[in-house]
N, C-alpha and C. Protein backbone atom coordinates (compact mmCIF):
# COMPACT_ATOMS: atom_id res chain seq x y z
N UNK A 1 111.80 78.04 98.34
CA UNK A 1 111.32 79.34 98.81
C UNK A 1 110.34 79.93 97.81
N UNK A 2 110.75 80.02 96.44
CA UNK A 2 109.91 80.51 95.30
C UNK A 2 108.99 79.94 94.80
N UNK A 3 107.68 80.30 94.76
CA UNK A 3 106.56 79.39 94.45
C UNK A 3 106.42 79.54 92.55
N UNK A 4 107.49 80.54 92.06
CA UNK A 4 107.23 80.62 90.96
C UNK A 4 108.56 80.58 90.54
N UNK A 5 109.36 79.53 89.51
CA UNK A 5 110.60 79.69 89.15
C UNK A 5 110.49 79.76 87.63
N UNK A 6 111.23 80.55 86.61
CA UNK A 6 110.84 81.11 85.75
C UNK A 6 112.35 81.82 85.22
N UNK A 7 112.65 81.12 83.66
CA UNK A 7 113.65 82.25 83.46
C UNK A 7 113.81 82.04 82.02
N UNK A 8 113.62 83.22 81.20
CA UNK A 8 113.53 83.03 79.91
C UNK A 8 114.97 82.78 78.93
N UNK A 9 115.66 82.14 78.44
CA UNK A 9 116.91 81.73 78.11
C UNK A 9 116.84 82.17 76.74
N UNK A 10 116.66 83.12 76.44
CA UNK A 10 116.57 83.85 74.85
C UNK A 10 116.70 85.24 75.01
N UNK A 11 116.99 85.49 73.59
CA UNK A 11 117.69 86.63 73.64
C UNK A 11 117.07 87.76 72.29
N UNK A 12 116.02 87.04 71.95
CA UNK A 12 115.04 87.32 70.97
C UNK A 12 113.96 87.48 71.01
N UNK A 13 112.93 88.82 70.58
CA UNK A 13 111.54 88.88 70.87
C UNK A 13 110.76 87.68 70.53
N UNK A 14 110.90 87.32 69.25
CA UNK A 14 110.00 86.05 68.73
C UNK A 14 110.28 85.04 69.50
N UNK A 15 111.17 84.50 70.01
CA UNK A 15 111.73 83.74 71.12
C UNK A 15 110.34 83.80 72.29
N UNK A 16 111.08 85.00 72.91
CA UNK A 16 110.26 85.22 74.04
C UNK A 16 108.51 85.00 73.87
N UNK A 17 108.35 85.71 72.46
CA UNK A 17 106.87 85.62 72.48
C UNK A 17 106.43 84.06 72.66
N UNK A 18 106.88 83.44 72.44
CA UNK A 18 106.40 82.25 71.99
C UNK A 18 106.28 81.37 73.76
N UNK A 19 107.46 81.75 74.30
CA UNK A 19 107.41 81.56 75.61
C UNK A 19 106.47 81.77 76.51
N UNK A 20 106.03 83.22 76.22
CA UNK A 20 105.51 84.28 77.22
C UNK A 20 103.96 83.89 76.57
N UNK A 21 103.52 83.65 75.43
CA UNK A 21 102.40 82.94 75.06
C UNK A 21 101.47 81.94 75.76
N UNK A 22 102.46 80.90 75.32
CA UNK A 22 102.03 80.15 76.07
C UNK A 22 102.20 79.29 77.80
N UNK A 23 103.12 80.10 78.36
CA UNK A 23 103.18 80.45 80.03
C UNK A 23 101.72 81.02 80.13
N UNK A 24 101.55 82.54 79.98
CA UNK A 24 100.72 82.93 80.28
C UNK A 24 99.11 82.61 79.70
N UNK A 25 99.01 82.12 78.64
CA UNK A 25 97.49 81.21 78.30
C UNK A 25 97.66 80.37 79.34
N UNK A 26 98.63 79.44 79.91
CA UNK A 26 98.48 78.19 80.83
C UNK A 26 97.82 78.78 81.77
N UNK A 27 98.51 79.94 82.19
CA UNK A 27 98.50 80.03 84.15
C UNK A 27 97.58 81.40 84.22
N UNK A 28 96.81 81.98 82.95
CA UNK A 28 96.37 83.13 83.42
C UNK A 28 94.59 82.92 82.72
N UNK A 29 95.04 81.80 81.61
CA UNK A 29 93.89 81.44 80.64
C UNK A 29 92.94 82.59 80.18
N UNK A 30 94.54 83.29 79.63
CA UNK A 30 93.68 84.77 78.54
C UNK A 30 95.10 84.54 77.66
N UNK A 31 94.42 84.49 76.23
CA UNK A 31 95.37 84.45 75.06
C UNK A 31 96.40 85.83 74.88
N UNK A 32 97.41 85.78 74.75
CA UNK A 32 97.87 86.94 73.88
C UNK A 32 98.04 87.33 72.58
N UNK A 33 98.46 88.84 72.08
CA UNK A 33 98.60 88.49 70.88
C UNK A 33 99.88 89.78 70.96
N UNK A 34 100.88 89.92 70.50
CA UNK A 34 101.58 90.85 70.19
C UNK A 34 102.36 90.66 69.45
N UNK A 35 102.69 91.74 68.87
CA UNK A 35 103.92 91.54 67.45
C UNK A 35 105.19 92.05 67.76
N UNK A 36 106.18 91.96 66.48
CA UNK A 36 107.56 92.74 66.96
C UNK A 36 107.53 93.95 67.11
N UNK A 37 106.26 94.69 66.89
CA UNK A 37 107.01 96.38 67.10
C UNK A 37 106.80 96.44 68.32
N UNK A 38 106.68 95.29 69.73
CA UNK A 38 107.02 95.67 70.58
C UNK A 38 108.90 95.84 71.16
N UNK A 39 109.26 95.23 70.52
CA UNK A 39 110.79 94.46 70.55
C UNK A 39 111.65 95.82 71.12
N UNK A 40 111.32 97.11 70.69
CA UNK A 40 111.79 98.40 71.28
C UNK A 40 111.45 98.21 72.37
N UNK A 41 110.25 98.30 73.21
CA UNK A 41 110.21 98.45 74.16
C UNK A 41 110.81 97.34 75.26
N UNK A 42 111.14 96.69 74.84
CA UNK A 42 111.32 94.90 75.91
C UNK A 42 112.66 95.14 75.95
N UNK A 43 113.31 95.81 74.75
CA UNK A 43 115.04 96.06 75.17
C UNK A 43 115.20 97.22 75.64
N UNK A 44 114.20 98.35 76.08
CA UNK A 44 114.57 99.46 76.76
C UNK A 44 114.09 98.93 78.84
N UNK A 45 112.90 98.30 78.65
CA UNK A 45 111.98 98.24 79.73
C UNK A 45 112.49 96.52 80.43
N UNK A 46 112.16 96.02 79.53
CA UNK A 46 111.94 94.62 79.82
C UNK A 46 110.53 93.76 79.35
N UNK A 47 110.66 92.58 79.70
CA UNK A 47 109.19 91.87 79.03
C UNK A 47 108.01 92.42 80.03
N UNK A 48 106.87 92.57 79.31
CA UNK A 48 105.81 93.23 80.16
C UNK A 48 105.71 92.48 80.53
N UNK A 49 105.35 91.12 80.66
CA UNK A 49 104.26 89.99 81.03
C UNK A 49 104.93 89.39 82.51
N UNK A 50 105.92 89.46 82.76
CA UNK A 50 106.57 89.11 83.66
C UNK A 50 107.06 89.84 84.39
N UNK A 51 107.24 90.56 85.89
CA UNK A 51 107.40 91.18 86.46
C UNK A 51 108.17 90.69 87.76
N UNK A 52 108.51 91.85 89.35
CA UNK A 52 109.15 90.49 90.29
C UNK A 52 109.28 92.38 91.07
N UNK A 53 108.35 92.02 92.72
CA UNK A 53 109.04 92.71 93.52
C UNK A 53 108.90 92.76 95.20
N UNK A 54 109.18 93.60 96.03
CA UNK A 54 109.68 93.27 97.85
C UNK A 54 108.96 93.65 98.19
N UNK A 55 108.87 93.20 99.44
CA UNK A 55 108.66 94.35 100.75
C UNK A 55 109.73 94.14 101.76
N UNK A 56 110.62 95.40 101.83
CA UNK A 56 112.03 94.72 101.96
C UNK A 56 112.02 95.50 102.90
N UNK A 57 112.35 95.34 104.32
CA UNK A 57 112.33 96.36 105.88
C UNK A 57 113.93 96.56 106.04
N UNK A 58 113.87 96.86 106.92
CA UNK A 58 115.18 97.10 107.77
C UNK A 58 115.02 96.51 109.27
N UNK A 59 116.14 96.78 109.99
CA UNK A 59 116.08 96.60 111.08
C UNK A 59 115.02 97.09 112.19
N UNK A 60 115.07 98.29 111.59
CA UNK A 60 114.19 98.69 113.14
C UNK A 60 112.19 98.39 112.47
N UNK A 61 112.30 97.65 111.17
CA UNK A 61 110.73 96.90 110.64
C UNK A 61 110.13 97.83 110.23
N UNK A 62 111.01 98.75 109.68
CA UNK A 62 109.50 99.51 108.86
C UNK A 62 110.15 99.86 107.03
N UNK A 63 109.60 99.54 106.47
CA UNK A 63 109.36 98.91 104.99
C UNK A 63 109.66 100.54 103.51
N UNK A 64 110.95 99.93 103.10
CA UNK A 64 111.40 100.66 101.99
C UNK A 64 110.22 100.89 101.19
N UNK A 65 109.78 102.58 101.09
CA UNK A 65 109.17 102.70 99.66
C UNK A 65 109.98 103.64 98.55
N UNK A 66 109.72 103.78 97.43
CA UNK A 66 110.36 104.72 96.61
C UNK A 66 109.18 105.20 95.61
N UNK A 67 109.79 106.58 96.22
CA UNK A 67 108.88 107.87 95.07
C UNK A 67 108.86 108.17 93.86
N UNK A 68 108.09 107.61 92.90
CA UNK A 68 108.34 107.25 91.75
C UNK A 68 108.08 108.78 90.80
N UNK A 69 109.15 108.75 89.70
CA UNK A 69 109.40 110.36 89.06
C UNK A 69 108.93 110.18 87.99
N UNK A 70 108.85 108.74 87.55
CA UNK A 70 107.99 109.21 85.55
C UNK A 70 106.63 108.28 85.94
N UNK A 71 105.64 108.98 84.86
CA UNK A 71 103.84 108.53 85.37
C UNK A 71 103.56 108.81 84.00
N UNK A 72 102.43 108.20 83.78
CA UNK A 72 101.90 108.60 82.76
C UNK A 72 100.62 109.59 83.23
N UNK A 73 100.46 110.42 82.37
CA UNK A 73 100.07 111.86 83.29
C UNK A 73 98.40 111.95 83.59
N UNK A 74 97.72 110.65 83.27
CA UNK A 74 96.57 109.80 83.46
C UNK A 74 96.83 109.79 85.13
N UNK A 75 97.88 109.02 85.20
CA UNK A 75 97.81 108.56 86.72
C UNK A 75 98.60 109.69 88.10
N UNK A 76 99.36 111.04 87.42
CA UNK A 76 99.60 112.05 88.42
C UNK A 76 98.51 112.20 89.64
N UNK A 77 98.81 112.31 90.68
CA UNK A 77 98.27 112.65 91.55
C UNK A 77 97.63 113.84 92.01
N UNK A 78 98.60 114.83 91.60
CA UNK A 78 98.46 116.12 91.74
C UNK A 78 97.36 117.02 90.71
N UNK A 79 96.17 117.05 91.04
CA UNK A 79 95.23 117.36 89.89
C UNK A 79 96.01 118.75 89.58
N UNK A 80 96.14 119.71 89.91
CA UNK A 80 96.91 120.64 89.29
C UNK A 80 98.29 120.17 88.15
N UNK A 81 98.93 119.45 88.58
CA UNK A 81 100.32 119.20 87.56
C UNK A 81 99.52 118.04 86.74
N UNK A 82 98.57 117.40 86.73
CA UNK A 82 97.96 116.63 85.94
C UNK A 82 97.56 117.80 84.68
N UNK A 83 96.70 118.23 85.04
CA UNK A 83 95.57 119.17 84.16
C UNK A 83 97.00 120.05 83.40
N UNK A 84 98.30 120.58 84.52
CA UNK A 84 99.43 121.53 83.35
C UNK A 84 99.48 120.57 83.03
N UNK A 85 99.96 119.26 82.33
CA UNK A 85 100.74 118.32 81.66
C UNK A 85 99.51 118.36 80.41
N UNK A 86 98.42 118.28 80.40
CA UNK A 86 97.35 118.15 79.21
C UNK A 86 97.09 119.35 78.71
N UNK A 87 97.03 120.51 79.42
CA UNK A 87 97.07 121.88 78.60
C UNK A 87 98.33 122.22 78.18
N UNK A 88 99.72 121.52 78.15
CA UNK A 88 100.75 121.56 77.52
C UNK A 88 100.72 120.65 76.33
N UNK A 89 99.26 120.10 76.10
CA UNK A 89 99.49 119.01 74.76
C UNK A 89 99.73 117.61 74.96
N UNK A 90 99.99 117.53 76.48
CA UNK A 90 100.61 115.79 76.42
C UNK A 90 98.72 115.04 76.48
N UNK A 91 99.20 113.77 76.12
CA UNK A 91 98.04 113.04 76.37
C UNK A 91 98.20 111.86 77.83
N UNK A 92 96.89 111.90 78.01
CA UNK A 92 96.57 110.76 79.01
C UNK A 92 97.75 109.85 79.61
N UNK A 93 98.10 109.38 78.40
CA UNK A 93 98.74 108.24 78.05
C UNK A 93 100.19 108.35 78.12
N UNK A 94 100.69 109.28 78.22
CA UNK A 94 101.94 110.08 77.83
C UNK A 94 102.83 109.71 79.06
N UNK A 95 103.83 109.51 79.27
CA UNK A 95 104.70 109.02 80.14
C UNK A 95 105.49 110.72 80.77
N UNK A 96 105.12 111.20 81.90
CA UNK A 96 106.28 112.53 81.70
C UNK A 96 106.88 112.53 83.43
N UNK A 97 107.69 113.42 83.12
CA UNK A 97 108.37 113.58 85.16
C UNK A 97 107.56 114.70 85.72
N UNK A 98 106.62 113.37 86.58
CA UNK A 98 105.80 113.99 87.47
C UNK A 98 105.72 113.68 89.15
N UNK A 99 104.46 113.94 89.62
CA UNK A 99 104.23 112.94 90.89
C UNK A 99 103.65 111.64 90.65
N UNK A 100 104.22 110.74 90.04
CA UNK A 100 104.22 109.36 90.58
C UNK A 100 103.66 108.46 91.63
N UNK A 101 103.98 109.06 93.18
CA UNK A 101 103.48 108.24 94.08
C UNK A 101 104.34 107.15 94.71
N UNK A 102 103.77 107.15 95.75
CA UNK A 102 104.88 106.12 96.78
C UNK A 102 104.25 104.49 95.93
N UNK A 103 105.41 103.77 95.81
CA UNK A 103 105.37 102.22 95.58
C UNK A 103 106.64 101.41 96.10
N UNK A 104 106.19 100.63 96.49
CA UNK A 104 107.15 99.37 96.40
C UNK A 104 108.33 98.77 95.52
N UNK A 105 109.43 98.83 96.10
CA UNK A 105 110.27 98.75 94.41
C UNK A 105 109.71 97.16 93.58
N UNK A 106 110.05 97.72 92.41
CA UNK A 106 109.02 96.71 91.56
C UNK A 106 109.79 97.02 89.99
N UNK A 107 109.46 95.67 88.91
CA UNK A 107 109.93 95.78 87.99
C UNK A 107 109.79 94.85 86.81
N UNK A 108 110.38 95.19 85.74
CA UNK A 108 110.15 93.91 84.64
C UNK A 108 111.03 93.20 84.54
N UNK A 109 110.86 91.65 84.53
CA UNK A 109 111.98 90.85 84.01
C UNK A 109 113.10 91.13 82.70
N UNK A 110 114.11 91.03 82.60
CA UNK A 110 115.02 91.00 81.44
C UNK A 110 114.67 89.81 80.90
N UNK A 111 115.36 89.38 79.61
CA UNK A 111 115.46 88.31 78.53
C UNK A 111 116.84 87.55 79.72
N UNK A 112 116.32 86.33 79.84
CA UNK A 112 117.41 85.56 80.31
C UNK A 112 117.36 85.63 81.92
N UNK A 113 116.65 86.66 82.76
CA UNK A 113 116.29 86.79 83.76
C UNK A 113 115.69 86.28 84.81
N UNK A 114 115.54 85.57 85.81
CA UNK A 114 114.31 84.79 86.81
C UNK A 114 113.87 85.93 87.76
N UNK A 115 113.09 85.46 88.27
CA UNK A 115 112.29 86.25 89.07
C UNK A 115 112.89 87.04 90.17
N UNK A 116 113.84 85.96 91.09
CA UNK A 116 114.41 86.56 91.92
C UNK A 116 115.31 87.35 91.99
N UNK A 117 116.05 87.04 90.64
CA UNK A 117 117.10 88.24 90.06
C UNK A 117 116.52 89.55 89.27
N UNK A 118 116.04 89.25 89.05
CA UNK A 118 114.94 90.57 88.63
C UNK A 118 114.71 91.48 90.09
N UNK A 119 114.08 90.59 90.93
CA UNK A 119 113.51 91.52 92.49
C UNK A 119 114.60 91.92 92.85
N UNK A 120 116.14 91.63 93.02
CA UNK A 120 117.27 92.11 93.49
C UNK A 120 117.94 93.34 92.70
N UNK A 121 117.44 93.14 91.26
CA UNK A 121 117.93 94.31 90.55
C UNK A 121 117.10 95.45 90.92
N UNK A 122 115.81 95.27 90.82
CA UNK A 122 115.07 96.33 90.86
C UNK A 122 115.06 96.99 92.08
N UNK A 123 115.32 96.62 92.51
CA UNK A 123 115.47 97.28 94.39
C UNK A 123 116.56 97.84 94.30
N UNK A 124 117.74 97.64 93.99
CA UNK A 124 118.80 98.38 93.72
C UNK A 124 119.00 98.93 92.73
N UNK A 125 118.29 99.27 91.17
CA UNK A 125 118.44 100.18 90.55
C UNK A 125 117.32 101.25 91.24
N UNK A 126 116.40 100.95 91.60
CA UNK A 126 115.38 102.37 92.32
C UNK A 126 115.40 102.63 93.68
N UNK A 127 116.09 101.72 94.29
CA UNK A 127 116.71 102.57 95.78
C UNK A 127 117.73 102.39 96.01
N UNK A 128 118.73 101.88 95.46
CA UNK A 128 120.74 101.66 95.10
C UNK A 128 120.31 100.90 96.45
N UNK A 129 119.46 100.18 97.11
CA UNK A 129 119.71 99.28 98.74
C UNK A 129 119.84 98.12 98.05
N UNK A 130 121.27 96.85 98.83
CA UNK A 130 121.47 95.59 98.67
C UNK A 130 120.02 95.25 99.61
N UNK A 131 119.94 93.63 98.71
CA UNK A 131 118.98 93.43 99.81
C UNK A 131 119.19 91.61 100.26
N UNK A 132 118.73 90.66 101.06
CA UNK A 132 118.91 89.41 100.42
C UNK A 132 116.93 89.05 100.81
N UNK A 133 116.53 88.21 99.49
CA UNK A 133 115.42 87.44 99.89
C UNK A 133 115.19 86.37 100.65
N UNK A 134 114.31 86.95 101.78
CA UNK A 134 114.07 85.77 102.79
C UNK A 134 112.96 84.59 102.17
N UNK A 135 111.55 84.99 101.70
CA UNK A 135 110.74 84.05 101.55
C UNK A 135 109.74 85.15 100.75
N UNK A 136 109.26 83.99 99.70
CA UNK A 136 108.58 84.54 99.10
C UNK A 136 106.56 84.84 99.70
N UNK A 137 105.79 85.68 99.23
CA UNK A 137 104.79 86.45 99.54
C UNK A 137 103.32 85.93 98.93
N UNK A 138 103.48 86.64 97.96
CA UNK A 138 102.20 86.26 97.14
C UNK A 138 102.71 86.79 95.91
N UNK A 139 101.13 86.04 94.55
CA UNK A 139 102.02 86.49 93.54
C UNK A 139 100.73 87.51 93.11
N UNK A 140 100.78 88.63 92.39
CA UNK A 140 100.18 89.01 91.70
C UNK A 140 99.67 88.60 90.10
N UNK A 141 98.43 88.83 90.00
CA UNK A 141 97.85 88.64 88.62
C UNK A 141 97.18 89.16 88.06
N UNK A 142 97.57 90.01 86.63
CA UNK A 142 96.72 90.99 86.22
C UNK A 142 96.29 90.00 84.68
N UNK A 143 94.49 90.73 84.42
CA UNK A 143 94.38 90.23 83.38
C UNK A 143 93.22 90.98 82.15
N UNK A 144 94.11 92.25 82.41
CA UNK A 144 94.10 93.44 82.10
C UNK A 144 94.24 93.36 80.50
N UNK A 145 93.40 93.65 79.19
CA UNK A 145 93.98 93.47 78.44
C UNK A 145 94.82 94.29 78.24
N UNK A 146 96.16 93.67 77.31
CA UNK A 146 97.16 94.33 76.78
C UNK A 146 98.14 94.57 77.83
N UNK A 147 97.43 94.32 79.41
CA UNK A 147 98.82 94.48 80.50
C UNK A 147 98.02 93.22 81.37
N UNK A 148 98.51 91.80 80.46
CA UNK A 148 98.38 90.61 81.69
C UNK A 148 99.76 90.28 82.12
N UNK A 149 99.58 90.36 82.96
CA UNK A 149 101.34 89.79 83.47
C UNK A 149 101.16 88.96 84.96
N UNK A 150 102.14 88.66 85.26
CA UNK A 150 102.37 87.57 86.77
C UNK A 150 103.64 88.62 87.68
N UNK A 151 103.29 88.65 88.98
CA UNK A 151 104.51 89.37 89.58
C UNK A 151 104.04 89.08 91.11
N UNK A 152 105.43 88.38 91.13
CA UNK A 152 105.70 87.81 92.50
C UNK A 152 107.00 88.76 93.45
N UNK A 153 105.99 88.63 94.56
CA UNK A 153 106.33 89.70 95.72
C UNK A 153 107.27 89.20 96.67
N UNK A 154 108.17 89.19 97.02
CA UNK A 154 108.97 88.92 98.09
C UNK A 154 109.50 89.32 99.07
N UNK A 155 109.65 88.69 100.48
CA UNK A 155 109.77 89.61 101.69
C UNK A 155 111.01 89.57 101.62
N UNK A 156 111.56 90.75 101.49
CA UNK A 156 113.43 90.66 101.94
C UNK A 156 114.26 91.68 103.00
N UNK A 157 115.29 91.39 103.13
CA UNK A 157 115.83 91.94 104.26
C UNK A 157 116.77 92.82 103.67
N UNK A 158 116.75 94.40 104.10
CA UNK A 158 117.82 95.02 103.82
C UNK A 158 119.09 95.14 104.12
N UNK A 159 120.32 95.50 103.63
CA UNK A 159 122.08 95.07 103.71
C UNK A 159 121.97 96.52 104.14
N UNK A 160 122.11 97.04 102.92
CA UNK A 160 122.55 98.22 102.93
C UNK A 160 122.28 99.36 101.90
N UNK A 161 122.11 100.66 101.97
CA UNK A 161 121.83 101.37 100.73
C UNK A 161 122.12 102.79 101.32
N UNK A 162 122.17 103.74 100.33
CA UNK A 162 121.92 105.51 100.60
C UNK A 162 120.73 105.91 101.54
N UNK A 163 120.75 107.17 102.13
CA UNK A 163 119.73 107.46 103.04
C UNK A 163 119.01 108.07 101.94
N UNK A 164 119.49 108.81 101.01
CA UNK A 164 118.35 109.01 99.55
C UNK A 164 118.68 109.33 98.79
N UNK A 165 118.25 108.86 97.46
CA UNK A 165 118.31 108.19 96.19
C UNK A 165 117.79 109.09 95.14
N UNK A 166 118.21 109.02 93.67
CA UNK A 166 117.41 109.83 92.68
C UNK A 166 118.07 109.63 91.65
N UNK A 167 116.98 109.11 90.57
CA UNK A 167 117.14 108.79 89.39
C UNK A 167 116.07 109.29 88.61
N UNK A 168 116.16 109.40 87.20
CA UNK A 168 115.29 109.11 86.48
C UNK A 168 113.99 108.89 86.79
N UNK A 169 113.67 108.33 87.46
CA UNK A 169 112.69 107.41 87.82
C UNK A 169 112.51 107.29 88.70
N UNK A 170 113.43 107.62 89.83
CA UNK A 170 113.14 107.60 91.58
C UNK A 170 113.07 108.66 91.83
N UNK A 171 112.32 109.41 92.58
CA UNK A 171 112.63 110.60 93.15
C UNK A 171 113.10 110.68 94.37
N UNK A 172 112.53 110.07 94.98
CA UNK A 172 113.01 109.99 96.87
C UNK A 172 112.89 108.80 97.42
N UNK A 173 113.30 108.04 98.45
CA UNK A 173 113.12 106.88 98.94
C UNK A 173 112.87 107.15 100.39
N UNK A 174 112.19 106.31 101.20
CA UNK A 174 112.14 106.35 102.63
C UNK A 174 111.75 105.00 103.07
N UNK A 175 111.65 105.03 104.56
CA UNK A 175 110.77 104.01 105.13
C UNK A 175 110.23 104.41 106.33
N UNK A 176 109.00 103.52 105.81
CA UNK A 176 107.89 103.60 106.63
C UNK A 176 107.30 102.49 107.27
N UNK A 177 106.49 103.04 108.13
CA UNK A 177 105.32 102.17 109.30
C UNK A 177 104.30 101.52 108.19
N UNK A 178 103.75 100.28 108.53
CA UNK A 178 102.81 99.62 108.26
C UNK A 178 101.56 100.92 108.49
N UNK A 179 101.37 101.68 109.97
CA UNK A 179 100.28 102.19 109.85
C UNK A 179 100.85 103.85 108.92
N UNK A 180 101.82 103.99 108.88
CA UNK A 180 102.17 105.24 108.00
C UNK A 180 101.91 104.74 106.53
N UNK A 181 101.92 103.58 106.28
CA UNK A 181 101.04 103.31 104.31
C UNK A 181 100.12 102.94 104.10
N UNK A 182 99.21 103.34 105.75
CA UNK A 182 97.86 103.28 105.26
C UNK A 182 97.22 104.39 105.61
N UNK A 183 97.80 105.12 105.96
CA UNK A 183 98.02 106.75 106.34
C UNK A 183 97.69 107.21 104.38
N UNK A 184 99.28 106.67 103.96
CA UNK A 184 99.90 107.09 102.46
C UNK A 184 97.94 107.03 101.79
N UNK A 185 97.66 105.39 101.73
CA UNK A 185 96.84 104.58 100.90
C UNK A 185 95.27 105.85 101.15
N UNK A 186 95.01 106.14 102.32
CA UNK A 186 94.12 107.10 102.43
C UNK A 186 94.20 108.63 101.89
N UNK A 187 95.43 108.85 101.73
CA UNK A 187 95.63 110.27 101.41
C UNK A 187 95.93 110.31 99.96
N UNK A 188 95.53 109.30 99.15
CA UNK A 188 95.84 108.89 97.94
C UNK A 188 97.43 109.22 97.48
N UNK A 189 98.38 108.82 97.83
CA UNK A 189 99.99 109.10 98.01
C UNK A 189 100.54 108.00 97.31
N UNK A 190 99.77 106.67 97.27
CA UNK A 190 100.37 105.62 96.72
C UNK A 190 100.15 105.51 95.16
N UNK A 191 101.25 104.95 94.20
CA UNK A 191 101.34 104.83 93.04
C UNK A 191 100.34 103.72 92.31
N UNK A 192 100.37 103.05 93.31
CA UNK A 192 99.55 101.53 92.24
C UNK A 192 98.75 101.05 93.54
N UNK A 193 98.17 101.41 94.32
CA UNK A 193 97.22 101.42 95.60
C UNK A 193 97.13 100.02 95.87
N UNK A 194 96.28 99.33 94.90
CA UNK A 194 95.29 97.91 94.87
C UNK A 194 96.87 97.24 95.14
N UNK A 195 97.82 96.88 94.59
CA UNK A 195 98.96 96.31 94.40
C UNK A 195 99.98 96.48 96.04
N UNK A 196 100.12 97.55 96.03
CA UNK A 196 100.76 97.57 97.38
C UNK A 196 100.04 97.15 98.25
N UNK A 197 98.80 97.39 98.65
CA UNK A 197 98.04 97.44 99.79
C UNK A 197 98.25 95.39 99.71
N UNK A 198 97.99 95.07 98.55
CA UNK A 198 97.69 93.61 98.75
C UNK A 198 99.15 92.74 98.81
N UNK A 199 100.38 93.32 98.80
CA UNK A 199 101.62 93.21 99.21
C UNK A 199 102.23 93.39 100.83
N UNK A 200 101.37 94.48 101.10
CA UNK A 200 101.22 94.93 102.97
C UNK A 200 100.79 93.67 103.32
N UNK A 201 99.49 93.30 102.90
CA UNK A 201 98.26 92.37 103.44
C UNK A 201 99.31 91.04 103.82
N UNK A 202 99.86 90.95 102.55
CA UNK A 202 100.94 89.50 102.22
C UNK A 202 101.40 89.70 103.61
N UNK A 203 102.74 90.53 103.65
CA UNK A 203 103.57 91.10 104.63
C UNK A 203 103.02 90.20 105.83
N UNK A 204 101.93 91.23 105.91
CA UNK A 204 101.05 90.82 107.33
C UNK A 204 100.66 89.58 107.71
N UNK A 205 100.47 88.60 106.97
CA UNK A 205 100.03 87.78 107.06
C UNK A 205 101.33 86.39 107.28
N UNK A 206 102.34 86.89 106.60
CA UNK A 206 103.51 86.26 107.12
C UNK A 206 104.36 86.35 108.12
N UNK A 207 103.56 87.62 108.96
CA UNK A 207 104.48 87.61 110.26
C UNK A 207 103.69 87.10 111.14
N UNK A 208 102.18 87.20 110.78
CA UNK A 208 101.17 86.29 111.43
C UNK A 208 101.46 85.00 111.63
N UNK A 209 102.28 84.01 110.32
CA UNK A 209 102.38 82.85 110.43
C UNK A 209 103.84 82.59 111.29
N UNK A 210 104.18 83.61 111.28
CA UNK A 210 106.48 83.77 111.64
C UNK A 210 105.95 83.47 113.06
N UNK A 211 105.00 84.29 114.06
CA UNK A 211 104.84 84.21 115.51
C UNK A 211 103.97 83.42 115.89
């Protein structure tokens, strides 16, 4: 089913780096370079470089998103709560609880983690919904310096979850129509635009091949 199988068996940054090095020079053919003072962040977040997430429907076919609550205040939506967040001192760059934007649940791999267990966590820590993966999508590839990573998308089917959700980090969850997230994608509503839209596209194109 998985066109990408992948699971890091360490439990150590230098470990990982060395892994995540040279994986990603192979398959992305852009060098990295990072040191341990990332090692905080990979045990709060997870490894950047590796990522894993759905487009996970329900029954009646219209597709879990979740409203994401921390942004870095660069990417708020809301030019008003953008502009308060910088005349309060924060910078660009600054991570704070804002408007976020509708996305796809999505996430970073753990140390010791594969892909597909990663996509199952992350769907259920940001919308508490079980889900099971049917078949995998497409993969994403960024080669962004300082954010190259690989993240593979998967179509899955929802079990079960809350009608709505809130964390940290989630603010609201719903689901929606294929033509209601391109409704979202026009009204600038979506969190990571280029990324979802080309996850829809996937979607689409696999029910194209299903009928």
């Amino acid at each position: 089913m998985s066109k990408i199988t992948l699971a890091i068996p360490v439990t150590s940054y230098l470990e990982a780096e060395q892994i995540v090095t040279k994986w990603v020079h192979a398959n992305l053919g852009t060098p990295l370079m990072y040191d341990s003072s990332r090692q905080a962040e990979i045990n709060q977040w997870g490894l950047p470089w590796f990522r894993s997430g759905a487009v996970v429907c329900n029954t009646a076919g219209k597709i879990l998103m979740v409203h994401e609550a921390r942004v870095k205040v660069k990417k708020i939506k809301d030019e008003s709560l953008r502009q308060k967040f910088l005349d309060e001192g924060h910078k660009p760059g600054d991570w704070v609880d804002g408007d976020g934007g509708w996305n796809i649940p999505a996430g970073r791999l753990c140390l010791s983690e594969g892909f597909e267990d990663a996509c199952i966590r992350e769907v259920r820590e940001e919308s508490g919904h079980q889900i099971i993966i049917k078949d995998y999508l497409y993969s994403k590839h960024s080669e962004e310096p300082g954010n190259q990573h690989v993240m593979p998308v998967y179509f899955a089917e929802d079990i079960s979850g809350p009608e709505q959700y809130r964390t940290a980090e989630t603010s609201e969850i719903g689901w929606f129509s294929l033509e209601e997230i391109r409704k979202m994608q026009a009204n600038n509503l979506l969190r990571s635009a280029k990324s979802v839209m080309s996850s829809i596209e996937a979607y689409e194109n696999y029910l194209a091949k299903m009928n």
